[in-house]
Protein backbone atom coordinates (compact mmCIF):
# COMPACT_ATOMS: atom_id res chain seq x y z
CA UNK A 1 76.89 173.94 -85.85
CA UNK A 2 75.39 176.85 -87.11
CA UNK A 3 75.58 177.23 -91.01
CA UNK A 4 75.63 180.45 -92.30
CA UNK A 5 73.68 181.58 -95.13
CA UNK A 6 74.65 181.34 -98.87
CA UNK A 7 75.92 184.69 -100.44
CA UNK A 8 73.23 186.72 -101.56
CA UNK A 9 70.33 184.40 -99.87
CA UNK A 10 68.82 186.23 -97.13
CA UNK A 11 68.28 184.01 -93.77
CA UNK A 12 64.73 184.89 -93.91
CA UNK A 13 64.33 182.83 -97.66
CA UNK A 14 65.78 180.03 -96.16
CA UNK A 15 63.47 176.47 -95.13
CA UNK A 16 61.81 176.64 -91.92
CA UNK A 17 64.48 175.07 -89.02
CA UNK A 18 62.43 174.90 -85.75
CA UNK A 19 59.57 172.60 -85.83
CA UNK A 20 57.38 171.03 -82.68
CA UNK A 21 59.09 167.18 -83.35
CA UNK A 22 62.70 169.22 -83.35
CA UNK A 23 62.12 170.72 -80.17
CA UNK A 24 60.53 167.58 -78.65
CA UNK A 25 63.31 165.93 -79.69
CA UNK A 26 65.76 168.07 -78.12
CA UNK A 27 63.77 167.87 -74.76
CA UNK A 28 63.88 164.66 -75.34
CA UNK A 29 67.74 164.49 -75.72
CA UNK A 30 67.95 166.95 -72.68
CA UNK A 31 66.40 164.18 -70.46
CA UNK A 32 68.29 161.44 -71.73
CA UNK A 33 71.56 163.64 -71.17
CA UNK A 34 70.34 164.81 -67.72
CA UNK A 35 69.77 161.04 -66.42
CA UNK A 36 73.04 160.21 -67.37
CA UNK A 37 75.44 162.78 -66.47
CA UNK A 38 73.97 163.05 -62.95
CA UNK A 39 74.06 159.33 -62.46
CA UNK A 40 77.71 159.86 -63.83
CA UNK A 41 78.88 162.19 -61.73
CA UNK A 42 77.66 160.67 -58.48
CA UNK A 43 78.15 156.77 -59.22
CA UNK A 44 82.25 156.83 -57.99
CA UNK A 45 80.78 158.11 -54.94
CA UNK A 46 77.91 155.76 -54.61
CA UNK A 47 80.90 153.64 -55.22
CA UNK A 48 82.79 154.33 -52.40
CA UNK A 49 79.90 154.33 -50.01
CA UNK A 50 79.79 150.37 -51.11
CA UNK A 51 83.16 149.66 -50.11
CA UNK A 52 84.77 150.14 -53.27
CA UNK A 53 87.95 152.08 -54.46
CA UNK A 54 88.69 154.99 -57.54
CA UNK A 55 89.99 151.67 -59.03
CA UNK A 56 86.50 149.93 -59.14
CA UNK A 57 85.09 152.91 -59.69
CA UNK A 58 86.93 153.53 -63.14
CA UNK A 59 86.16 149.47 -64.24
CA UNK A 60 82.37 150.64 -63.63
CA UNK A 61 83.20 153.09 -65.65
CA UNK A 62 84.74 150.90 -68.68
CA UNK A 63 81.74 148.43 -68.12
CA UNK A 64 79.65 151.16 -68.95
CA UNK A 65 81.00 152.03 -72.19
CA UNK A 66 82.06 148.13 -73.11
CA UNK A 67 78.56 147.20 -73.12
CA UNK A 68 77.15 150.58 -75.14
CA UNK A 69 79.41 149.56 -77.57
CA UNK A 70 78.82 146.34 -77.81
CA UNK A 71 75.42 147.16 -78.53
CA UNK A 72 75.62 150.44 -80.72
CA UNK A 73 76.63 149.25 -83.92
CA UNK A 74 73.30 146.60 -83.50
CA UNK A 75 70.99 149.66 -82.50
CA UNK A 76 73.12 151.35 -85.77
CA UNK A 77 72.07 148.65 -87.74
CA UNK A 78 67.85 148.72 -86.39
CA UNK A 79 67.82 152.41 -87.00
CA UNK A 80 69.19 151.84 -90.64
CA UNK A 81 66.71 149.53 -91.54
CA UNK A 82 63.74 152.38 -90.68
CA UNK A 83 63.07 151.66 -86.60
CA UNK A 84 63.40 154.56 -84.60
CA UNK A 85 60.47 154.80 -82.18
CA UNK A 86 60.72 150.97 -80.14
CA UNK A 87 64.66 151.66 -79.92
CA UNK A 88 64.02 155.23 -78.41
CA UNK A 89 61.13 153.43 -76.13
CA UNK A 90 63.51 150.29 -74.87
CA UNK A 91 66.39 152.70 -74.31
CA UNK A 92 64.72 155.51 -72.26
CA UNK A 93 62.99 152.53 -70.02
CA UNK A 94 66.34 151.13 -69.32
CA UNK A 95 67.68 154.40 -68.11
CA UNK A 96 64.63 155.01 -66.27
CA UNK A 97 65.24 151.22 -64.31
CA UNK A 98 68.66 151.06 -64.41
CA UNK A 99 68.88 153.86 -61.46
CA UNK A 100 66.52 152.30 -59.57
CA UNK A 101 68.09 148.92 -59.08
CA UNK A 102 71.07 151.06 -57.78
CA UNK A 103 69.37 151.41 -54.39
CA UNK A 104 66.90 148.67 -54.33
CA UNK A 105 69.50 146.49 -53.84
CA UNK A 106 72.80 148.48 -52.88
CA UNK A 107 75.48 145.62 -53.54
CA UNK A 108 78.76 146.40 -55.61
CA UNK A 109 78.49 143.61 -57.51
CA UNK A 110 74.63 144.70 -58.70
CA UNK A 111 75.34 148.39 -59.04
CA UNK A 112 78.41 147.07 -61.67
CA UNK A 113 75.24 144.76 -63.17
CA UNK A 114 72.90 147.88 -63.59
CA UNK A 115 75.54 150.29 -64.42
CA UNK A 116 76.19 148.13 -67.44
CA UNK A 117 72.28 147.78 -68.34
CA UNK A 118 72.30 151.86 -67.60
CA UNK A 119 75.20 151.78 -70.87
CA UNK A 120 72.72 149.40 -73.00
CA UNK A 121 69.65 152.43 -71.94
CA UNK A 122 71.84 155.05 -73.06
CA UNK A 123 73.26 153.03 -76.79
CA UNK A 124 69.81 152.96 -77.67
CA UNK A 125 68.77 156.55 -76.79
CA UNK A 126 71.19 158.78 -77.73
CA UNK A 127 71.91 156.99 -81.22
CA UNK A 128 68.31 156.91 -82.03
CA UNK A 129 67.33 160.73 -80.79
CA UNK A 130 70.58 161.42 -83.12
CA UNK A 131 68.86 159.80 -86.25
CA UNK A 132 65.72 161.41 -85.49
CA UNK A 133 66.80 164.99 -85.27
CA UNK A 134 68.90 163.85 -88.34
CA UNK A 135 65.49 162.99 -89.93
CA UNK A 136 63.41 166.23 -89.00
CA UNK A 137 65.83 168.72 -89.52
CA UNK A 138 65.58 170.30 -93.46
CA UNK A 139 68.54 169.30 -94.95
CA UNK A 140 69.52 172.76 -96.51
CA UNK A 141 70.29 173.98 -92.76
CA UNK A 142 71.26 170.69 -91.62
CA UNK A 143 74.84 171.44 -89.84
CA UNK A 144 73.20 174.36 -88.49
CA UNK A 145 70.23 172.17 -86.63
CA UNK A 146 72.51 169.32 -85.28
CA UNK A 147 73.84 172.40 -83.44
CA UNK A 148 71.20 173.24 -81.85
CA UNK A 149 70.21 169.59 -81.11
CA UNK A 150 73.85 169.51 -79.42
CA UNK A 151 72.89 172.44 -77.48
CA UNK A 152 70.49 170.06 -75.71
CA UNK A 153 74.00 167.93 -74.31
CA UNK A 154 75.97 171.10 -73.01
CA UNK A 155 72.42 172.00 -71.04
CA UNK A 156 72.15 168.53 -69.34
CA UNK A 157 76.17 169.08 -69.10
CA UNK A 158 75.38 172.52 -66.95
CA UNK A 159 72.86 171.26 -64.59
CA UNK A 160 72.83 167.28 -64.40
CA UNK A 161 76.21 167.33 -62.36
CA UNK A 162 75.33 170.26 -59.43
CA UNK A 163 71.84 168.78 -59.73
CA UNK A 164 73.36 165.05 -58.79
CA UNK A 165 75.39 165.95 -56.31
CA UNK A 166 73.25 168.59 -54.89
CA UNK A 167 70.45 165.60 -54.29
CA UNK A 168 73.19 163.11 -52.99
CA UNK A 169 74.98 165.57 -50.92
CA UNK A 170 71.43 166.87 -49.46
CA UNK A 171 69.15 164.14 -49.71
CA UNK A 172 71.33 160.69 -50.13
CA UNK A 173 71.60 158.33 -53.53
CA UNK A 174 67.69 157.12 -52.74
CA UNK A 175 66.12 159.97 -53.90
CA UNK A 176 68.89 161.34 -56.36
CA UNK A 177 68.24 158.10 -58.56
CA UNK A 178 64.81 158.28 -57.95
CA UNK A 179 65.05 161.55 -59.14
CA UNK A 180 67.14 160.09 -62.25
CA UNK A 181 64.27 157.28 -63.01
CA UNK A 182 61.31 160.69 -63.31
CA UNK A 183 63.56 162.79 -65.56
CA UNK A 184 63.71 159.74 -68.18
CA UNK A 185 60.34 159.09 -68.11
CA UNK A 186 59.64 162.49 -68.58
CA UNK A 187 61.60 162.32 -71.66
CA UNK A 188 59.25 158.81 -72.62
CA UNK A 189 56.44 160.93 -72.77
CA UNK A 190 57.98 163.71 -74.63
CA UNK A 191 58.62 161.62 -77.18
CA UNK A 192 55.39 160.50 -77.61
CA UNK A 193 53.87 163.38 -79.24
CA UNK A 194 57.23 163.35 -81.75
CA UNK A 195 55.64 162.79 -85.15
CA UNK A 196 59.20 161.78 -87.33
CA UNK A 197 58.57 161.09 -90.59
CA UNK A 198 58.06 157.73 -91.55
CA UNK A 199 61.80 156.33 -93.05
CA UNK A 200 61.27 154.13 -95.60
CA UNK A 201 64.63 152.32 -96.45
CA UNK A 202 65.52 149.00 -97.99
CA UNK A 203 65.96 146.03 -95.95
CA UNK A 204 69.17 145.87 -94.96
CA UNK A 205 70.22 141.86 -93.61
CA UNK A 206 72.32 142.15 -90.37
CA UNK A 207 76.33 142.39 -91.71
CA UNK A 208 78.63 142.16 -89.19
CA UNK A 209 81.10 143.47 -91.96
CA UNK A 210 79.11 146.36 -92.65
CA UNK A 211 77.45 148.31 -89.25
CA UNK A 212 80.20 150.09 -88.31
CA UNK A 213 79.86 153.21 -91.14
CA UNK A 214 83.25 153.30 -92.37
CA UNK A 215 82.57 157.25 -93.77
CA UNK A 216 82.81 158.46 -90.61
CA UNK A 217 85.51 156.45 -88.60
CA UNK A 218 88.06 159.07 -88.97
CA UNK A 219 86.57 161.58 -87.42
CA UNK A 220 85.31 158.78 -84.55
CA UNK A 221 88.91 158.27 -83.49
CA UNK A 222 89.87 161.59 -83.27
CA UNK A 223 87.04 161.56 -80.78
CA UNK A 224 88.02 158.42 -79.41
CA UNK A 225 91.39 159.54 -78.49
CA UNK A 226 90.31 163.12 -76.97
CA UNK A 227 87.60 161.07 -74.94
CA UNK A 228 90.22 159.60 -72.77
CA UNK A 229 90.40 162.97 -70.80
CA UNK A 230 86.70 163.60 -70.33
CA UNK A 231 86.34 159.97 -69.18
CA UNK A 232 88.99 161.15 -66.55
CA UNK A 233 87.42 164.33 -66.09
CA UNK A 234 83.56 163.85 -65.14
CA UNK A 235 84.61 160.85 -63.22
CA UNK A 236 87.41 161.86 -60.47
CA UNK A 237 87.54 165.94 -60.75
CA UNK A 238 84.61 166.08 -57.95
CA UNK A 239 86.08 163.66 -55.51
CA UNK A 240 89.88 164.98 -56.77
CA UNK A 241 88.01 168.18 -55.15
CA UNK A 242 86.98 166.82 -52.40
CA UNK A 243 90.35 165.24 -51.96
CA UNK A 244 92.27 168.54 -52.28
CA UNK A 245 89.96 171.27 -50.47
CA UNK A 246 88.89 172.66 -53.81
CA UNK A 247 85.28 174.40 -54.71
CA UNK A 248 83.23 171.44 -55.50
CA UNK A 249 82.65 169.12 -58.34
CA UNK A 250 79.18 170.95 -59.43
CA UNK A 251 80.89 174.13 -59.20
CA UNK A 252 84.06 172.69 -61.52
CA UNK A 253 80.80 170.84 -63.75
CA UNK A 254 78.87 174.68 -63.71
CA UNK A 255 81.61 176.64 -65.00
CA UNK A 256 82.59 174.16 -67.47
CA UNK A 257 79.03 173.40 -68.69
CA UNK A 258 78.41 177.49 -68.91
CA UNK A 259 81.89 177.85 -71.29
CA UNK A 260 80.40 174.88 -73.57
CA UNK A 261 77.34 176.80 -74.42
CA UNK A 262 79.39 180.04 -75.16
CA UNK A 263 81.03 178.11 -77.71
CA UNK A 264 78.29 176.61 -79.61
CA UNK A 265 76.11 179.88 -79.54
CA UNK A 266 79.05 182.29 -80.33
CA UNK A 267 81.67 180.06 -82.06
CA UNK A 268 79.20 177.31 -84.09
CA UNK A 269 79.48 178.76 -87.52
CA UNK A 270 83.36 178.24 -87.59
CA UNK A 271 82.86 174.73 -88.46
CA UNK A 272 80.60 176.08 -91.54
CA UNK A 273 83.54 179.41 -91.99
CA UNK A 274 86.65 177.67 -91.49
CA UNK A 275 85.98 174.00 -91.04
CA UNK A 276 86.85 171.69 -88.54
CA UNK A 277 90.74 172.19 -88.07
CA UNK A 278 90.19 175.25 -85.85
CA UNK A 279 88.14 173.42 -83.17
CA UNK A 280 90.74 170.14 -83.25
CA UNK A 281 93.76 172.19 -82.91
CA UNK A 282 92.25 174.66 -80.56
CA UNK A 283 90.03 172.03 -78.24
CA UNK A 284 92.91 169.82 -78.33
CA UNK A 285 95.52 172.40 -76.56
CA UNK A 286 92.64 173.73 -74.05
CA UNK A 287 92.38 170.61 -72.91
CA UNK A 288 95.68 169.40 -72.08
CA UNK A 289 96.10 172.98 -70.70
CA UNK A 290 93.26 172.17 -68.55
CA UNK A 291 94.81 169.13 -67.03
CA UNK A 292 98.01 170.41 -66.51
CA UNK A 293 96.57 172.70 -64.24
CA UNK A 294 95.32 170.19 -62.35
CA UNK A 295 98.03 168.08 -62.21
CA UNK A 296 100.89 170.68 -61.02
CA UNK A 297 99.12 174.22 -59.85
CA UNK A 298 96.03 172.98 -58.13
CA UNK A 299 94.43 176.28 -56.46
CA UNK A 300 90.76 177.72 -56.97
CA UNK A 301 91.75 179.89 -59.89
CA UNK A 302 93.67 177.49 -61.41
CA UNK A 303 90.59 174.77 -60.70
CA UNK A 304 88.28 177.39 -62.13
CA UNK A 305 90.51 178.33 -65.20
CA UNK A 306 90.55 174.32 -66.18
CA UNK A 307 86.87 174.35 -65.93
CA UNK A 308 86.92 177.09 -68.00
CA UNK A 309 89.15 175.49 -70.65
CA UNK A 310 87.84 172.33 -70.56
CA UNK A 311 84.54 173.56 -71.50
CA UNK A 312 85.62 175.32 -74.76
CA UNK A 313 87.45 172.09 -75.22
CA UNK A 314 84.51 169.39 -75.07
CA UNK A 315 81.98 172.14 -76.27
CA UNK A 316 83.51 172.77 -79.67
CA UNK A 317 85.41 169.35 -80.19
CA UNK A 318 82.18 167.24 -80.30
CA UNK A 319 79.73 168.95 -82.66
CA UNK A 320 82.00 169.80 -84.99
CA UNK A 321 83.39 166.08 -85.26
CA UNK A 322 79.87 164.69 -85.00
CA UNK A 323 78.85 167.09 -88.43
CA UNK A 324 81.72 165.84 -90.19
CA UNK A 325 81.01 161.95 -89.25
CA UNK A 326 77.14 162.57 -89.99
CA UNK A 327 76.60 164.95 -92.72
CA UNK A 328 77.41 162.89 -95.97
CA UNK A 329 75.12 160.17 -95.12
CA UNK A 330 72.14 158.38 -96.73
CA UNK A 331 68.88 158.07 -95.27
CA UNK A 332 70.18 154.57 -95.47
CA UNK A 333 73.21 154.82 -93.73
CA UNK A 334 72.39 158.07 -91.08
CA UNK A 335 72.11 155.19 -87.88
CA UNK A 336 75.23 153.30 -88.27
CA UNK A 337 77.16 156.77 -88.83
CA UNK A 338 75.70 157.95 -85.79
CA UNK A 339 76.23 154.89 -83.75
CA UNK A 340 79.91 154.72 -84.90
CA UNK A 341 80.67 158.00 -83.82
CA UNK A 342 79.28 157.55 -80.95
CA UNK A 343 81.04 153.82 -80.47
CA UNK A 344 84.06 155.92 -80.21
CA UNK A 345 83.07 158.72 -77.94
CA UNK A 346 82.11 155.44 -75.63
CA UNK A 347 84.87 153.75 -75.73
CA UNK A 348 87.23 156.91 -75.38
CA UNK A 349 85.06 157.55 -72.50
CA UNK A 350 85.56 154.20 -70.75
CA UNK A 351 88.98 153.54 -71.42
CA UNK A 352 89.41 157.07 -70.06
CA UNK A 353 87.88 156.58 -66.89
CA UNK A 354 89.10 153.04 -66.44
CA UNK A 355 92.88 153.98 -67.05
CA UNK A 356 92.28 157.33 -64.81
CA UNK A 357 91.40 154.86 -61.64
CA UNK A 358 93.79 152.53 -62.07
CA UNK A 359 96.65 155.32 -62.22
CA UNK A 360 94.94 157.13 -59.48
CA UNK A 361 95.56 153.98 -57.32
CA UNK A 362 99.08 153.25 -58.82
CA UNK A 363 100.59 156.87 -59.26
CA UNK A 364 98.10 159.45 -57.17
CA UNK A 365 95.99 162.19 -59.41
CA UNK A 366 98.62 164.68 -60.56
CA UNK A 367 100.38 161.58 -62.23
CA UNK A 368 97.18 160.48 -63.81
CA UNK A 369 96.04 163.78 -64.72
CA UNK A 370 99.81 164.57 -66.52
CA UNK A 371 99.37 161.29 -68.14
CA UNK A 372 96.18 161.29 -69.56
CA UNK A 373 96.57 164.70 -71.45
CA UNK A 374 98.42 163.30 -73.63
CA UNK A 375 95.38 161.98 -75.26
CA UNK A 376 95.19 165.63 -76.07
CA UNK A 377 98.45 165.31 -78.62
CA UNK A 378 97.51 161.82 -79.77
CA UNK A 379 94.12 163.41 -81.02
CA UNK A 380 95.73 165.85 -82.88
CA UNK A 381 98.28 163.51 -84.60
CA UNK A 382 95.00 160.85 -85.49
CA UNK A 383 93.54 163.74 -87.41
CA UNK A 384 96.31 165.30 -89.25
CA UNK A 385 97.65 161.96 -90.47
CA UNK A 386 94.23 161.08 -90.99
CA UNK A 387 90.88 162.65 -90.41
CA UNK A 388 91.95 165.78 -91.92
CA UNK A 389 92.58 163.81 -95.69
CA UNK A 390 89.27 162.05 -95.53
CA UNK A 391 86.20 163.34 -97.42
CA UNK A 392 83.99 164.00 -95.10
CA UNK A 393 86.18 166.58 -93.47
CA UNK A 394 84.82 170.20 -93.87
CA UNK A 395 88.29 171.44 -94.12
CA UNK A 396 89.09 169.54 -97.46
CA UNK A 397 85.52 170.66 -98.76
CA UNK A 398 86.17 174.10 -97.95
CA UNK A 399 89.19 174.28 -99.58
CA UNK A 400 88.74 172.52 -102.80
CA UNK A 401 85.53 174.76 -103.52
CA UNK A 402 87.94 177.74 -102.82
CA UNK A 403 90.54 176.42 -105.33
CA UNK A 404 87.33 175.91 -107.77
């Protein structure tokens, strides 16, 4: 999130933000993000075309996640103790493979196999180009930076799904995951002219106790919860299209992706204003507005106004809770708060998409879709019992330095 400038400190006298390793490593997270999200949008298809139902579909879906965080807290822990370049290395070659073994051998039961090694690529990737953005960026502007790196996930949010379905609808799941393996390796060698600065950190001995950064687990379940309606979301609103004669996924994924970017360019420096209440509160309701739409007035403006809605919702919601998990931690303890908050975003975003299919085949989508926006009040209750209290909320900060 953007952070605005102290009083009477011009911008200008501020230290130097964009540097070659933080652009390389948003590139880097823009590949990472692209791979993904068009392998996400298209695997319930690919899916289907094996035989299987929105049911299997949405356990590939919680395999996914189960396995990322399984492994997170582990890559948490390696990052902690000062690696950063072999976990970004083993990660981006497993999301570079993982696609491939999708069509080499196009069996349900191996797609399930390499979707869940695809979940292992992606715990090691995005937690470790998190900690080294977290490491490059000057610390004086350091809200402001992990903005911009954000920016890097609402881009790969605005093109990865049309691009995905534009390659399987036009040129089959072959060369869309072959397509998928050249945009990670493009971010492999990317990252090999990122010069991070060395992190030179204790030894810390493997504590099964201790990797999960307890600092920033409230905001991780207010994230948790909210994830349960974009694991319904990118899975099922493009065949839910489909299904109901509505513009297409990419164009649902477009307009969405498009209203996420307004947000963090024109809205970033409320987090640094006002704190993070205004984004919870307001992400919160445009979500569950969003799926209400979709549940009981599906119609193209109504599809286009949830797109709409649900952009503003993910696009504000997740960098603000990501600062306020992140930004009181140690050199020591930056991987396992990143890994943590991103535990949660996984497993919101599994059990999100496996509860979705499993309704979908019990109750139809308007039932699901009515149903799982309730993760939308839940969210809200986890952080105003909770999250708001803790101290690594920007809200509390903010207002005990205006009572001081």
């Amino acid at each position: 999130m953007a952070q605005t400038a102290p009083e009477g400190r011009s911008r200008s006298a501020q230290p130097k933000l964009w540097t070659k390793d933080l652009v390389l490593i948003i590139l880097v997270n823009l590949c990472v993000f692209t791979n993904h999200i068009m392998s996400l949008s298209t695997f319930p298809f690919f899916i289907k075309s094996l035989g299987g139902t929105e049911a299997i579909a949405g356990v590939c879906a919680a395999a996914f996640s189960f396995v990322a965080v399984i492994i997170r807290p582990f890559v948490g822990w390696w990052l902690d103790n000062g690696v950063r370049r072999t976990a970004l290395v083993i990660g981006l070659l497993l999301m570079a493979l993982s696609p491939l073994g999708y069509v080499t051998v196009p069996v349900l039961s191996i797609a399930i196999f390499f979707r869940m090694v695809h979940g292992v690529g992606l715990s090691f990737s995005n937690s470790t180009t998190a900690t080294v953005a977290s490491d490059v960026i000057c610390k004086p502007r350091f809200a402001e930076g992990m903005g911009y790196f954000g920016m890097a996930t609402a881009l790969a949010s605005a093109i990865a799904p049309a691009l995905g379905l534009s390659l399987m609808e036009g040129f089959g799941f072959k060369v869309l995951y072959i397509v998928a393996t050249c945009i990670a390796l493009l971010g492999l060698l990317l990252f090999s002219f990122v010069h991070a600065p060395r992190v030179e950190v204790p030894h810390k001995p493997l504590d099964l106790r201790t990797i999960i950064n307890r600092d920033s687990l409230p905001a991780t379940v207010t994230m948790l919860v909210f994830m349960f309606t974009f694991g319904a979301l990118e899975n099922f609103v493009a065949i839910y299209a489909s299904d109901k004669g509505l513009p297409s996924g990419s164009i649902y994924f477009l307009i969405m992706s498009v209203m996420l970017l307004l947000v963090r360019v024109f809205l970033g420096r409320l987090v640094d204003e006002k704190g993070e209440a205004f984004f919870v509160y307001a992400c919160n309701a445009s979500m569950l507005v969003a799926f209400l739409l979709l549940a009981f007035v599906p119609n193209v403006v109504t599809f286009i106004l949830s797109a709409a809605l649900a952009g503003f919702a993910f696009g504000g919601l997740e960098p603000s809770l990501q600062s306020m998990a992140v930004h009181t931690s140690s050199d020591e303890t930056r991987g396992s708060a990143n890994s943590t908050f991103l535990c949660g975003y996984d497993i919101g975003y599994g059990l999100g998409g496996g509860v979705a299919g499993s309704l979908i085949t019990a109750m139809g989508y308007s039932a699901m879709w009515a149903i799982v926006s309730l993760a939308c009040v839940v969210s809200v209750l986890v952080y105003v019992l909770w999250a708001r209290h803790s101290d690594t909320s920007f809200s509390k900060a903010l207002k005990a330095e205006r009572r001081g």
